[in-house]
Protein backbone atom coordinates (compact mmCIF):
# COMPACT_ATOMS: atom_id res chain seq x y z
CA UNK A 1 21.25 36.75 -16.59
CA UNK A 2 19.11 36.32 -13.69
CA UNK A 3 19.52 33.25 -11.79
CA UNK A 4 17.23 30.24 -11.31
CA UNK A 5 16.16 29.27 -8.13
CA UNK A 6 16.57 25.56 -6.37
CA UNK A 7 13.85 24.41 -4.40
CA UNK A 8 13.25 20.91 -2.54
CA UNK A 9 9.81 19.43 -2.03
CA UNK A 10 7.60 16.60 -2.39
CA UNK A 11 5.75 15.26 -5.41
CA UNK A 12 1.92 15.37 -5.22
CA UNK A 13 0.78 14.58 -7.84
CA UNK A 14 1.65 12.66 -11.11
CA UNK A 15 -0.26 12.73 -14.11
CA UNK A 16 0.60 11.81 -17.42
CA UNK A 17 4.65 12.91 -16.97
CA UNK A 18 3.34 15.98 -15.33
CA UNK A 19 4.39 16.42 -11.81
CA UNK A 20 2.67 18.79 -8.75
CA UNK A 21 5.56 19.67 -6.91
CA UNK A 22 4.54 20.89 -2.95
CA UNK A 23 7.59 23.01 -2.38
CA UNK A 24 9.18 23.28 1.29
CA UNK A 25 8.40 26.93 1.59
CA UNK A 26 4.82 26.29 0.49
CA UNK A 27 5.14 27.15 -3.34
CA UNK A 28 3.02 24.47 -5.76
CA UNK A 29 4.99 23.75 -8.93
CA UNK A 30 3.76 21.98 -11.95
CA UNK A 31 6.97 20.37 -13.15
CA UNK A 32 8.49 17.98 -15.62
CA UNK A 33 11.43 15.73 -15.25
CA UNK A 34 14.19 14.99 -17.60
CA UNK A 35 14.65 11.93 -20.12
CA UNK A 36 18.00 11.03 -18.02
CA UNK A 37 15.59 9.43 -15.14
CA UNK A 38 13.41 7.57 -17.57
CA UNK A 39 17.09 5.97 -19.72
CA UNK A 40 18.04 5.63 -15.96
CA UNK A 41 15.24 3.60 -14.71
CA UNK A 42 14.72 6.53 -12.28
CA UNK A 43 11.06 7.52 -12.91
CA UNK A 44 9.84 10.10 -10.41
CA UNK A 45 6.66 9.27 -8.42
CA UNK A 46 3.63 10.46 -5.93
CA UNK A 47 5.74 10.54 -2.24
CA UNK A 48 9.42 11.23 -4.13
CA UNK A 49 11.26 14.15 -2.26
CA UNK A 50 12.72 16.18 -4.99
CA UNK A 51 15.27 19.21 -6.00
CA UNK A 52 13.46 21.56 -8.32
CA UNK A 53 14.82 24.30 -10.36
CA UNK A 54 12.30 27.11 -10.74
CA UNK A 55 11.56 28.38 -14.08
CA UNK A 56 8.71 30.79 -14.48
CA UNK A 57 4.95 31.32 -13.94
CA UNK A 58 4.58 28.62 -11.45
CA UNK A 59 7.06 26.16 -13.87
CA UNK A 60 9.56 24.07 -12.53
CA UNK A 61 12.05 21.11 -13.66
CA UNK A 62 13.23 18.43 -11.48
CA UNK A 63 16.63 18.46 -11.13
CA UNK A 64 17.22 15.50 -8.47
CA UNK A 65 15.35 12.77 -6.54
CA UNK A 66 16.57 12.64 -3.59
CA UNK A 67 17.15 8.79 -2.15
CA UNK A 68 13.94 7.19 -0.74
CA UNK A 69 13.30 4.98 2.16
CA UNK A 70 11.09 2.55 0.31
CA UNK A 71 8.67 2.94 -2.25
CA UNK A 72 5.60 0.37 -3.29
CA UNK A 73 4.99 -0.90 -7.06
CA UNK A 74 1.53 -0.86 -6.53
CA UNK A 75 0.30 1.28 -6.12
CA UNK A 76 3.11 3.24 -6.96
CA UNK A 77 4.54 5.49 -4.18
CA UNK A 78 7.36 6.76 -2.18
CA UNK A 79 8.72 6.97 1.40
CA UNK A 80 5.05 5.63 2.70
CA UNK A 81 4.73 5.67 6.52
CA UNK A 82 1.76 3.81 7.47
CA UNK A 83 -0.76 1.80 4.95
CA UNK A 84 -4.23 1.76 5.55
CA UNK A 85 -4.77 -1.42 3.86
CA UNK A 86 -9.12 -1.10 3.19
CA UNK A 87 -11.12 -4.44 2.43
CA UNK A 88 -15.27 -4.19 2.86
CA UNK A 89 -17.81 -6.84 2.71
CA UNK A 90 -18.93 -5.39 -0.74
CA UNK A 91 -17.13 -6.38 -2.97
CA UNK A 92 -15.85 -9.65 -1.78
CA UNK A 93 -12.41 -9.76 0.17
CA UNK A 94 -9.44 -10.71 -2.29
CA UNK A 95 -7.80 -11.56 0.95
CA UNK A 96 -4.67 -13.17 -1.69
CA UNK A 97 -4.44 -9.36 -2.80
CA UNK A 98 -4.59 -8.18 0.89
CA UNK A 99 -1.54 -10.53 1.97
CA UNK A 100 0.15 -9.52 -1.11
CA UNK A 101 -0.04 -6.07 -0.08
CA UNK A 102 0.74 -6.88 3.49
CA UNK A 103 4.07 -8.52 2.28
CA UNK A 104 5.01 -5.82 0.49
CA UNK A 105 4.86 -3.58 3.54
CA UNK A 106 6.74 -5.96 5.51
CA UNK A 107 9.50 -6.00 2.49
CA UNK A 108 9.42 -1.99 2.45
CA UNK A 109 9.19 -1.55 6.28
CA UNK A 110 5.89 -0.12 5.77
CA UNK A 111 3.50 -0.23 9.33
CA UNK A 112 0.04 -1.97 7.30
CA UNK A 113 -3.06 -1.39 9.30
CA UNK A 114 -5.72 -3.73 8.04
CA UNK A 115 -8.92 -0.86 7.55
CA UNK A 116 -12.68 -3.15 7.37
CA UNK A 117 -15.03 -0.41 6.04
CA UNK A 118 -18.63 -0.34 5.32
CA UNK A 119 -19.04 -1.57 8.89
CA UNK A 120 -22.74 0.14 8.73
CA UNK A 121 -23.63 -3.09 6.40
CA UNK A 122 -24.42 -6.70 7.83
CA UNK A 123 -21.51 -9.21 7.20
CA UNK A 124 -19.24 -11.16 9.05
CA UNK A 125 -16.51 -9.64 7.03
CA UNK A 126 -15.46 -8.34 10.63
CA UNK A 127 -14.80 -11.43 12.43
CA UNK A 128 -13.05 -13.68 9.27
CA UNK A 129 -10.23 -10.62 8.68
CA UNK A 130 -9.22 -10.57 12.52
CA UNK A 131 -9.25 -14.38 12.40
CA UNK A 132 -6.99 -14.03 9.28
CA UNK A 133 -4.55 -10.87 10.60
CA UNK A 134 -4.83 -10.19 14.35
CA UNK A 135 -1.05 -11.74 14.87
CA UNK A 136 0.57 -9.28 12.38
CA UNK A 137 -1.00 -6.39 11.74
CA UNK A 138 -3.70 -3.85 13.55
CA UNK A 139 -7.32 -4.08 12.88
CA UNK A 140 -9.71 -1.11 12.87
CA UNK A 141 -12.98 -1.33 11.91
CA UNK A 142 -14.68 1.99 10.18
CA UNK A 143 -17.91 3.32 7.95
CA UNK A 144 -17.29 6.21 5.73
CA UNK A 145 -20.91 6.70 6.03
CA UNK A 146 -21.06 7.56 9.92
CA UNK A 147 -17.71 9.19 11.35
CA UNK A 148 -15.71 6.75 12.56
CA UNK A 149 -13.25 7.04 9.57
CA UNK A 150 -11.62 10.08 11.82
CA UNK A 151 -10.67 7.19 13.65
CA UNK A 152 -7.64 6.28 11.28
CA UNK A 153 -6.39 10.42 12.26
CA UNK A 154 -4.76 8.79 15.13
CA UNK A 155 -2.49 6.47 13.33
CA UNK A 156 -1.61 9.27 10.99
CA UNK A 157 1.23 11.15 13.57
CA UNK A 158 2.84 14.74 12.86
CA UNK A 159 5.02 14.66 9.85
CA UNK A 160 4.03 10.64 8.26
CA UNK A 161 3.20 9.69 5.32
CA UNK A 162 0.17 7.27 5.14
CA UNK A 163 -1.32 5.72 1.47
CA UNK A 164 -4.87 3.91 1.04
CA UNK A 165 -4.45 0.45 -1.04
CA UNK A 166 -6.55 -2.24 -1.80
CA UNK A 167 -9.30 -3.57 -4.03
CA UNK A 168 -11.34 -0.92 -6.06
CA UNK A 169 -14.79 -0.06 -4.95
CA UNK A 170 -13.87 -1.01 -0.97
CA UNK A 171 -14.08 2.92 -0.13
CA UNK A 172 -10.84 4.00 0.07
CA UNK A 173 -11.65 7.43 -1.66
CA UNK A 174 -14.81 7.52 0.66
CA UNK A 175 -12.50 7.11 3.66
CA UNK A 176 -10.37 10.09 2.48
CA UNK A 177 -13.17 12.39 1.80
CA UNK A 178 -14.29 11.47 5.32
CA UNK A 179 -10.77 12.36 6.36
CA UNK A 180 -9.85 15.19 4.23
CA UNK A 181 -13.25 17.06 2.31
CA UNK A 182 -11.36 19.31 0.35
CA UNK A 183 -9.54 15.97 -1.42
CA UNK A 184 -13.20 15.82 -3.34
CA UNK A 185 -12.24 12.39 -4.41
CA UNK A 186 -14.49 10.86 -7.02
CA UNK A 187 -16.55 8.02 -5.52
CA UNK A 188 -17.81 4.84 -7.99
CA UNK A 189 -20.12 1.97 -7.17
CA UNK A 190 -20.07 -1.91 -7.97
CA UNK A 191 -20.60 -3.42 -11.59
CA UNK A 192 -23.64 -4.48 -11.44
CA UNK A 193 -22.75 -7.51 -14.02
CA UNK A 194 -19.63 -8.88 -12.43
CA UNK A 195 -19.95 -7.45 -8.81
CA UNK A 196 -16.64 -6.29 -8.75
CA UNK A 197 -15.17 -2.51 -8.14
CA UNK A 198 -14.78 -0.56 -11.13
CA UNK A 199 -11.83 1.76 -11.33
CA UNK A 200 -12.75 5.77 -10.59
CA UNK A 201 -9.26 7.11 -8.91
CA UNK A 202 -6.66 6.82 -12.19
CA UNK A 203 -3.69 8.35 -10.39
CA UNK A 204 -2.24 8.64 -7.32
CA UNK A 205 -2.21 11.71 -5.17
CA UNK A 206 -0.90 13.07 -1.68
CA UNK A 207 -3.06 15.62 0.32
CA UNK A 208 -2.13 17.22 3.33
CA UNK A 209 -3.13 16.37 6.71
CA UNK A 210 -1.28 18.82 9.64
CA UNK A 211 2.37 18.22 9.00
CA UNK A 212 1.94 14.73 6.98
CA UNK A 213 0.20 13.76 4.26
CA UNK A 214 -2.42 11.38 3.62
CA UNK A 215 -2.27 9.71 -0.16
CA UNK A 216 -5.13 8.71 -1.99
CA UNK A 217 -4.39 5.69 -4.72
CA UNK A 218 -5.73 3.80 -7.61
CA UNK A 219 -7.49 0.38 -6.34
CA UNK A 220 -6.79 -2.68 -8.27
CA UNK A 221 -7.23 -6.48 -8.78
CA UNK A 222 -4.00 -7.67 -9.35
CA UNK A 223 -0.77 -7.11 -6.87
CA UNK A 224 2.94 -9.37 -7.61
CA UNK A 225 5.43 -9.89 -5.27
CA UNK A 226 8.82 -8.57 -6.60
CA UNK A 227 11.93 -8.93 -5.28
CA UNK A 228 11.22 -12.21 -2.98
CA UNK A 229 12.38 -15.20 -3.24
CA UNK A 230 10.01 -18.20 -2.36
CA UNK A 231 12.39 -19.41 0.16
CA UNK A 232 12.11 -15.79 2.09
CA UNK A 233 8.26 -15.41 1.58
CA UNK A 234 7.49 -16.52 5.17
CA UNK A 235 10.23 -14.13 6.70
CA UNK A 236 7.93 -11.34 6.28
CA UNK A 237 5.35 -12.48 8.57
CA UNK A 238 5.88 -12.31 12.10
CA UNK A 239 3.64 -15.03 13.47
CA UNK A 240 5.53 -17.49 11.15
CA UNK A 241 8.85 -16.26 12.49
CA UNK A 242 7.92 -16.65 15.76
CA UNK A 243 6.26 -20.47 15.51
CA UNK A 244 10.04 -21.10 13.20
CA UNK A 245 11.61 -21.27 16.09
CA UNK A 246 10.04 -25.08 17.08
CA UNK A 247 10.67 -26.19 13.82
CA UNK A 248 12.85 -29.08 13.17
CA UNK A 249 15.37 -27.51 10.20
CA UNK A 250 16.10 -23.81 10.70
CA UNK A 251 15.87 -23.21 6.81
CA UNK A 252 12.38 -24.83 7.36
CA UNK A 253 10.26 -23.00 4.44
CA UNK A 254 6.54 -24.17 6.02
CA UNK A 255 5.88 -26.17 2.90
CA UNK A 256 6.64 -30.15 2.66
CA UNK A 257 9.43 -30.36 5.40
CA UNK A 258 8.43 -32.89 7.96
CA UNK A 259 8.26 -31.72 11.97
CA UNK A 260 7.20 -28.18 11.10
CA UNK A 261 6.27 -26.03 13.75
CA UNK A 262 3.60 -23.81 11.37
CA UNK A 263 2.17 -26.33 10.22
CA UNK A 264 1.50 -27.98 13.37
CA UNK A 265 0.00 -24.14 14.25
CA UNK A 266 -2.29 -24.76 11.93
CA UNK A 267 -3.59 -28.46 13.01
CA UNK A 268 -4.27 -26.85 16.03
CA UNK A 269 -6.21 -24.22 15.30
CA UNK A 270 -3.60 -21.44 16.53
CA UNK A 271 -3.18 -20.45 13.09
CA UNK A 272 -5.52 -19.20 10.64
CA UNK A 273 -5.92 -22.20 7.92
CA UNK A 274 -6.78 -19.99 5.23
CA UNK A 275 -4.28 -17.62 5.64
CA UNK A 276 -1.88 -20.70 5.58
CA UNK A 277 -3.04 -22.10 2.16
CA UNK A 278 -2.78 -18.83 0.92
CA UNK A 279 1.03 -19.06 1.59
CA UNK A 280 0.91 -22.02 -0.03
CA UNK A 281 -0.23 -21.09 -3.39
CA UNK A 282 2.15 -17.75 -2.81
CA UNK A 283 4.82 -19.90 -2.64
CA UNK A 284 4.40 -21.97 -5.79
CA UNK A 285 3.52 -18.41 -7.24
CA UNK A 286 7.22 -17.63 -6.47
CA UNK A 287 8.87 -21.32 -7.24
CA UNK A 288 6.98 -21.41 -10.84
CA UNK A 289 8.39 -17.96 -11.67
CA UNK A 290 11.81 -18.54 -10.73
CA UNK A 291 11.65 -21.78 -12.61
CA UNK A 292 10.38 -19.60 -15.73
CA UNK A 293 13.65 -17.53 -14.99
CA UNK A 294 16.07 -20.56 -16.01
């Protein structure tokens, strides 16, 4: 009987239950993954480090994932690095989505660089997102269009794992076709009726870039905060952690308790107001669903 080989890799791909499996010693393997992981809640994604038993003919089965350092709902990925997280000043900033996302890197120990592309267009889109995220999170400013997106290659160090995420239509598959030409991403435009991105990546995918990979994701509208309680929301940003420290009740949550240190920030213009009312209407997000829970 001849023996079956184990391999170890990373997932590249994942379409439709079908999984491109980039195998340690180079090998590709188009794979499937038992029922056990989907009973167990244990669905294998883009990013997941894997055991693989090789079957024939470039066929493989995945026989383990191994454990992962974090992994992001959405877009849905594994043991991400660094997020490039791409707004533009077509279509209009969801900057609610953009803090969502932030948070979520935060929560998943995720570095979040804050990408403004389409820079070769006249906006201020520029000035209001460092007024909004200068205190927690790096700003770079890029255009697909004129080669300053090989200015994100520098945040992407041997051996990481960095993902695109934000709104559809801001460029991100632009940005990794600037990056990476053989990706050959598919590139859409704005509706013209509602303005808005419509969707043209549908699944997830990691390409290589020297000894890390860069991933390229589906953009979207909508982003929830799981696993937070409203109480911890303002742990995960730093600039609110650092102003705690003057307020008057340690377990101050930066909404209605009196002698608040944030919310002085914001009276006096240290703190971005918007960003702040934002928070806000994150928070009750969080209260009203945990009320819903009971």
């Amino acid at each position: 009987m001849v023996q079956k080989t184990v391999k170890s890799g990373v997932v590249v791909k994942s379409v439709g239950g079908v999984f491109n499996v980039l195998c340690d010693d180079g090998i590709r393997l188009v794979c499937y993954s038992p029922k056990k992981f989907r009973y167990d809640s244990k669905d294998v994604v883009v990013g997941d480090k894997v055991c693989v038993q090789d079957i024939r003919q470039g066929k493989g089965v995945i026989t383990e994932i191994l454990p992962r350092k974090n992994k992001l709902n959405r877009p849905e990925i594994a043991n991400v690095d660094v997020c490039f997280v791409v707004v533009a000043c077509q279509p209009q900033p969801d900057l609610m989505l953009a803090d969502k996302i932030l948070i979520n890197c935060f929560q998943q120990r995720i570095e979040p660089i804050v990408v403004v592309n389409k820079t070769d267009l006249p906006s201020d889109t520029e000035q209001i997102i460092l007024q909004n995220y200068r205190d927690i999170a790096q700003t770079v400013n890029v255009s697909a269009l004129d080669g300053s997106a090989t200015e994100l290659l520098r945040f992407i160090a041997k051996g990481v794992v960095a993902c695109f995420a934000g709104q559809s239509a801001v460029g991100k598959t632009s940005l990794l076709n600037a990056l990476l030409p053989q990706a050959n991403g598919k590139v859409g435009n704005l509706s013209e009726k509602s303005g808005r991105g419509m969707h043209t990546t549908r699944h997830s995918a990691l390409y290589r870039a020297g000894d890390g990979f860069v991933a390229d994701t589906c953009g979207f509208s909508l982003c929830d905060l799981t696993d937070i309680r409203s109480e911890q929301l303002h742990l995960y940003l730093d600039d609110f952690v650092r102003l705690s420290a003057g307020c008057k009740f340690t377990s101050c949550t930066h909404t209605a308790e009196p002698d608040c240190a944030v919310k002085r920030a914001v009276e006096q213009g240290t703190l971005c107001r918007d960003r702040y009312d934002r928070y806000l209407k994150q928070f009750e997000e969080l209260k009203q669903r945990e009320k819903a829970q009971y």
